[in-house]
C-alpha atoms as a PDB file:
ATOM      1  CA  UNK A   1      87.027  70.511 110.010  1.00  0.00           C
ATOM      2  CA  UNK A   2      86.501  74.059 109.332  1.00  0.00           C
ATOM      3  CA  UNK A   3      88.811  74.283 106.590  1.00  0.00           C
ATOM      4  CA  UNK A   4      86.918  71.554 104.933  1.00  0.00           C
ATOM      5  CA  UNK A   5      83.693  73.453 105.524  1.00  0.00           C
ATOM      6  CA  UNK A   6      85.173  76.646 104.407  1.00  0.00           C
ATOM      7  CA  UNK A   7      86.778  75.040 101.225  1.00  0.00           C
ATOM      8  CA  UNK A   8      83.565  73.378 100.552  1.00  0.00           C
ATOM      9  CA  UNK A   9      81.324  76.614 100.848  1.00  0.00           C
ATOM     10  CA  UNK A  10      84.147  78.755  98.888  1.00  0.00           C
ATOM     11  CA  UNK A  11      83.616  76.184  96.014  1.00  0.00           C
ATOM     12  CA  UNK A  12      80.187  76.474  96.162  1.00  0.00           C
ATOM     13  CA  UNK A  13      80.072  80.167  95.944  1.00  0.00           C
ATOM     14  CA  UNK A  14      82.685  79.718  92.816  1.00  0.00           C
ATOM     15  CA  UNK A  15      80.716  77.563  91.115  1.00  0.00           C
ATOM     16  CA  UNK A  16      77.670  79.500  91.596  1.00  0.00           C
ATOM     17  CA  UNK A  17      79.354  82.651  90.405  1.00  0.00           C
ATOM     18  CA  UNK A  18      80.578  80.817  87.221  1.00  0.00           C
ATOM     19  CA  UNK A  19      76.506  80.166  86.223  1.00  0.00           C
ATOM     20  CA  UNK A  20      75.605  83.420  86.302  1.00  0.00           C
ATOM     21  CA  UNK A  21      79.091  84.844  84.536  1.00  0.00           C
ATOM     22  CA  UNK A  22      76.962  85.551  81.194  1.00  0.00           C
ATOM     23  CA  UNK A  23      73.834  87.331  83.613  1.00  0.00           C
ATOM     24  CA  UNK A  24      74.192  89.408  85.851  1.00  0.00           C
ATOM     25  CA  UNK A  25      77.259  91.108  86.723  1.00  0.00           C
ATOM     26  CA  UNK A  26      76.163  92.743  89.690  1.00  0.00           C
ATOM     27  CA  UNK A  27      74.619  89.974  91.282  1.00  0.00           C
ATOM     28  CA  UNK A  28      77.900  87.695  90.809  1.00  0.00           C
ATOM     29  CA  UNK A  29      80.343  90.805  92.810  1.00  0.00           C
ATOM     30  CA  UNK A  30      77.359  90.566  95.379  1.00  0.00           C
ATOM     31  CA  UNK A  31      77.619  86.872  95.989  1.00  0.00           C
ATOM     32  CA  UNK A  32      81.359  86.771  95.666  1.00  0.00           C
ATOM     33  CA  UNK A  33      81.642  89.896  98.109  1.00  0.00           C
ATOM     34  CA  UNK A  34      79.408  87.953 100.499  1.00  0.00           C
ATOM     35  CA  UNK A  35      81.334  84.560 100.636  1.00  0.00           C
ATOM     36  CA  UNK A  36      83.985  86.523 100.857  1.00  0.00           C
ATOM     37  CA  UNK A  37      82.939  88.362 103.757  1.00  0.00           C
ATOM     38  CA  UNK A  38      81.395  84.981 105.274  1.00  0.00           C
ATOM     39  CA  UNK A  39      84.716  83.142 105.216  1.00  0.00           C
ATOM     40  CA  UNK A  40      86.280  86.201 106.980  1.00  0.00           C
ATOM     41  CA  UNK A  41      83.796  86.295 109.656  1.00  0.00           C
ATOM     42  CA  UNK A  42      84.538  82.827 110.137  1.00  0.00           C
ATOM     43  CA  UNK A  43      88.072  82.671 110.164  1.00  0.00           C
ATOM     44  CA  UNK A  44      89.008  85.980 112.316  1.00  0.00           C
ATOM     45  CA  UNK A  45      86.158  83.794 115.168  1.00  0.00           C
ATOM     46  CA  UNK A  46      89.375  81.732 115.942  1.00  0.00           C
ATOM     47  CA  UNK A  47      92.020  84.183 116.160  1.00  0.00           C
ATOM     48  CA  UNK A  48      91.256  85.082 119.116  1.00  0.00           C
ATOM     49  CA  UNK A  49      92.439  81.956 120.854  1.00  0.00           C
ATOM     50  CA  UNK A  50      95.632  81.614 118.103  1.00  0.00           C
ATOM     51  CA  UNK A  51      97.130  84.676 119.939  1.00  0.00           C
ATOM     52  CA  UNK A  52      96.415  84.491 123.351  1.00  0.00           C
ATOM     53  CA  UNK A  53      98.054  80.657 123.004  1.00  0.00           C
ATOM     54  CA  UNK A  54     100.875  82.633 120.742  1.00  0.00           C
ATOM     55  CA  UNK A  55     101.458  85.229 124.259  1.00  0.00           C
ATOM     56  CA  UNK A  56     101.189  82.455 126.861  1.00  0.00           C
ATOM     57  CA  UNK A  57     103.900  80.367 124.446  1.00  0.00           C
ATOM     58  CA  UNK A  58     106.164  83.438 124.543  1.00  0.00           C
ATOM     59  CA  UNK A  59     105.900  84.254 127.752  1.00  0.00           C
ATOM     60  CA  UNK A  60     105.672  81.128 129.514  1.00  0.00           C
ATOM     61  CA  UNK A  61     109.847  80.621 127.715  1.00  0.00           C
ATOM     62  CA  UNK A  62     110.458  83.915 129.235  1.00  0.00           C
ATOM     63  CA  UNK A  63     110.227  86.171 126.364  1.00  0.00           C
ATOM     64  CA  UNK A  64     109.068  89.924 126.313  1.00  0.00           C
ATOM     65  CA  UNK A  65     105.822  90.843 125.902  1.00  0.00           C
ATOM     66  CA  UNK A  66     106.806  93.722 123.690  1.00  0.00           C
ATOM     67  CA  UNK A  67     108.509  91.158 121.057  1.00  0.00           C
ATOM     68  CA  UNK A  68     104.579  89.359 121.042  1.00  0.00           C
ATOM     69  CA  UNK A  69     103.286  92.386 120.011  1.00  0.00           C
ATOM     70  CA  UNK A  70     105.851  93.188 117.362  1.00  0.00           C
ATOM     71  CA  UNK A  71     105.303  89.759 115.732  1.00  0.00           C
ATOM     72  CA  UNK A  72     101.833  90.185 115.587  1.00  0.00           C
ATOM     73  CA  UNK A  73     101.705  93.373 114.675  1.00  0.00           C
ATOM     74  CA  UNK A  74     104.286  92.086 111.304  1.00  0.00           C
ATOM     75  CA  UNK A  75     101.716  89.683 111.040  1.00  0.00           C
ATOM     76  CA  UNK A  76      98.850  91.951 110.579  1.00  0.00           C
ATOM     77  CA  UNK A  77     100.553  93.420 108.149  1.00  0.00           C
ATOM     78  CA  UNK A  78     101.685  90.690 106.045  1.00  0.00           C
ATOM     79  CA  UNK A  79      98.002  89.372 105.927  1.00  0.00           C
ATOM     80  CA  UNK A  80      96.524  93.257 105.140  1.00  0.00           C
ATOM     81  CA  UNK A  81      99.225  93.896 102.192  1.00  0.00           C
ATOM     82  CA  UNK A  82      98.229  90.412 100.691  1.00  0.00           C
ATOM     83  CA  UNK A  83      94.133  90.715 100.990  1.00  0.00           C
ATOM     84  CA  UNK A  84      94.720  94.182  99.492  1.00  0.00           C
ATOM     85  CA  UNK A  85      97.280  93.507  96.469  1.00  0.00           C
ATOM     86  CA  UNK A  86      95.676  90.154  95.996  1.00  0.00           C
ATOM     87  CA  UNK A  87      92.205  92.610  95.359  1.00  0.00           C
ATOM     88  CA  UNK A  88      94.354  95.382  93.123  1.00  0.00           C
ATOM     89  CA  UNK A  89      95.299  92.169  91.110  1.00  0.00           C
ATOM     90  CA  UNK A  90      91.846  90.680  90.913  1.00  0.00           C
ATOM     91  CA  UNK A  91      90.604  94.109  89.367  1.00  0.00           C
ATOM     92  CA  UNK A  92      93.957  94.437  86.982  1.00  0.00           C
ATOM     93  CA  UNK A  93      95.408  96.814  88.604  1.00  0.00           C
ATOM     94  CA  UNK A  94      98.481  95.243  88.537  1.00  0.00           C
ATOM     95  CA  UNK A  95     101.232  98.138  89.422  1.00  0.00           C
ATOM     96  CA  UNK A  96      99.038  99.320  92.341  1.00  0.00           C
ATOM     97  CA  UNK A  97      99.286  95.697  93.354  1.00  0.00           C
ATOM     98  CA  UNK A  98     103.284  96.183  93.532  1.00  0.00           C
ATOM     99  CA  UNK A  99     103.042  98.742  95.260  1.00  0.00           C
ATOM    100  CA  UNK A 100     101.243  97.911  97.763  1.00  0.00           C
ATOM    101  CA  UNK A 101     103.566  94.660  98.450  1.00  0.00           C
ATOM    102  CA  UNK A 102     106.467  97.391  98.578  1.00  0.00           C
ATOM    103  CA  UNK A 103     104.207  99.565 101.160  1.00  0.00           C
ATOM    104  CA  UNK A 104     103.912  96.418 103.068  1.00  0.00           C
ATOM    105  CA  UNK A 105     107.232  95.214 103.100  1.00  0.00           C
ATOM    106  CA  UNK A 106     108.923  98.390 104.143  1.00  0.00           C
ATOM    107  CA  UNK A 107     105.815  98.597 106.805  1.00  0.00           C
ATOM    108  CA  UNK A 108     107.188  95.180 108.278  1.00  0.00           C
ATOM    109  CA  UNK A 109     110.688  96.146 108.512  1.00  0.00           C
ATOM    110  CA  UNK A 110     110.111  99.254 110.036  1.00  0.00           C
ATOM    111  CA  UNK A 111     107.963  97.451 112.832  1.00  0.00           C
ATOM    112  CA  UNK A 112     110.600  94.857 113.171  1.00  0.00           C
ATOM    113  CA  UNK A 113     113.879  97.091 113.694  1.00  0.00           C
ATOM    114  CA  UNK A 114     113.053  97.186 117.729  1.00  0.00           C
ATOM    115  CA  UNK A 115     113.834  92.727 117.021  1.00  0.00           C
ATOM    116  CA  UNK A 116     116.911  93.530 114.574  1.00  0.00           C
ATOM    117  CA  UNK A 117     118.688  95.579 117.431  1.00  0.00           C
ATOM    118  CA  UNK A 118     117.785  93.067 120.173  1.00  0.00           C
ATOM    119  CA  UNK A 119     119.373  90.322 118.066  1.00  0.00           C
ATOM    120  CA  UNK A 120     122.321  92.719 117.445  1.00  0.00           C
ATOM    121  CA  UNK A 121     122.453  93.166 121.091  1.00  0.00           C
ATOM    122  CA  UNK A 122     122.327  89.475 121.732  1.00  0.00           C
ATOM    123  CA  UNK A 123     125.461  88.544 118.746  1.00  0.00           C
ATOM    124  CA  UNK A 124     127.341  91.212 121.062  1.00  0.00           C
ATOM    125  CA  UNK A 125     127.073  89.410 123.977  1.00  0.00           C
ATOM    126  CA  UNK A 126     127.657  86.277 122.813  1.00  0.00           C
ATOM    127  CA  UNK A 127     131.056  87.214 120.756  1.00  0.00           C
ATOM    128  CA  UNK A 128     132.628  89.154 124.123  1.00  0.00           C
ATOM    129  CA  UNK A 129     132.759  85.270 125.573  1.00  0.00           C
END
């Protein structure tokens, strides 16, 4: 239900953006910012409860709290890099955009290396049997 609502109101605010396109400038980025900031407040409300069922999951099978906090910290980051190039796009800045999916992506991997050598670790194990 709230993706219908939030759909809904997002197509609202587009619509309402795309009468006053010839107007006023100013007042367009101001209604735009504020949906925009509207649907945020709305969606990071839940997120709470997506992660602390996304920790009991993990640890309830046994697996380290440390490995929890790498995946969501490599989500973080994968959301961040694609508000933020998705924004350089919207306001042509298209190389910045790039770069900031290149930032993002050596970001992740960087945070993830801690998971590559524990699934090194694990291949080792398993080709001793």
């Amino acid at each position: 239900m709230d993706m219908l609502l939030i759909s809904g109101f997002c197509l609202a605010a587009v619509f309402a953006a795309g009468v006053l396109r010839g107007t006023s400038f100013e007042f367009r980025l101001l209604l735009i910012t504020a949906a925009a900031a509207l649907v945020l407040i709305r969606s990071v409300s839940s997120l709470s409860s997506v992660i602390s069922n996304i920790r009991v999951l993990f640890t309830d099978n046994g697996i380290e709290a440390e490995n929890v906090k790498i995946l969501l910290k490599g989500l973080g980051i994968c959301y961040l890099t694609s508000i933020v190039s998705g924004l350089c796009r919207d306001s042509g800045e298209y190389t910045l955009s790039e770069q900031v999916l290149l930032a993002g992506r050596i970001a992740l991997l960087t945070v993830s290396l801690p998971l590559f050598s524990a699934v090194v670790e694990i291949i080792k194990i398993l080709l001793n049997f």
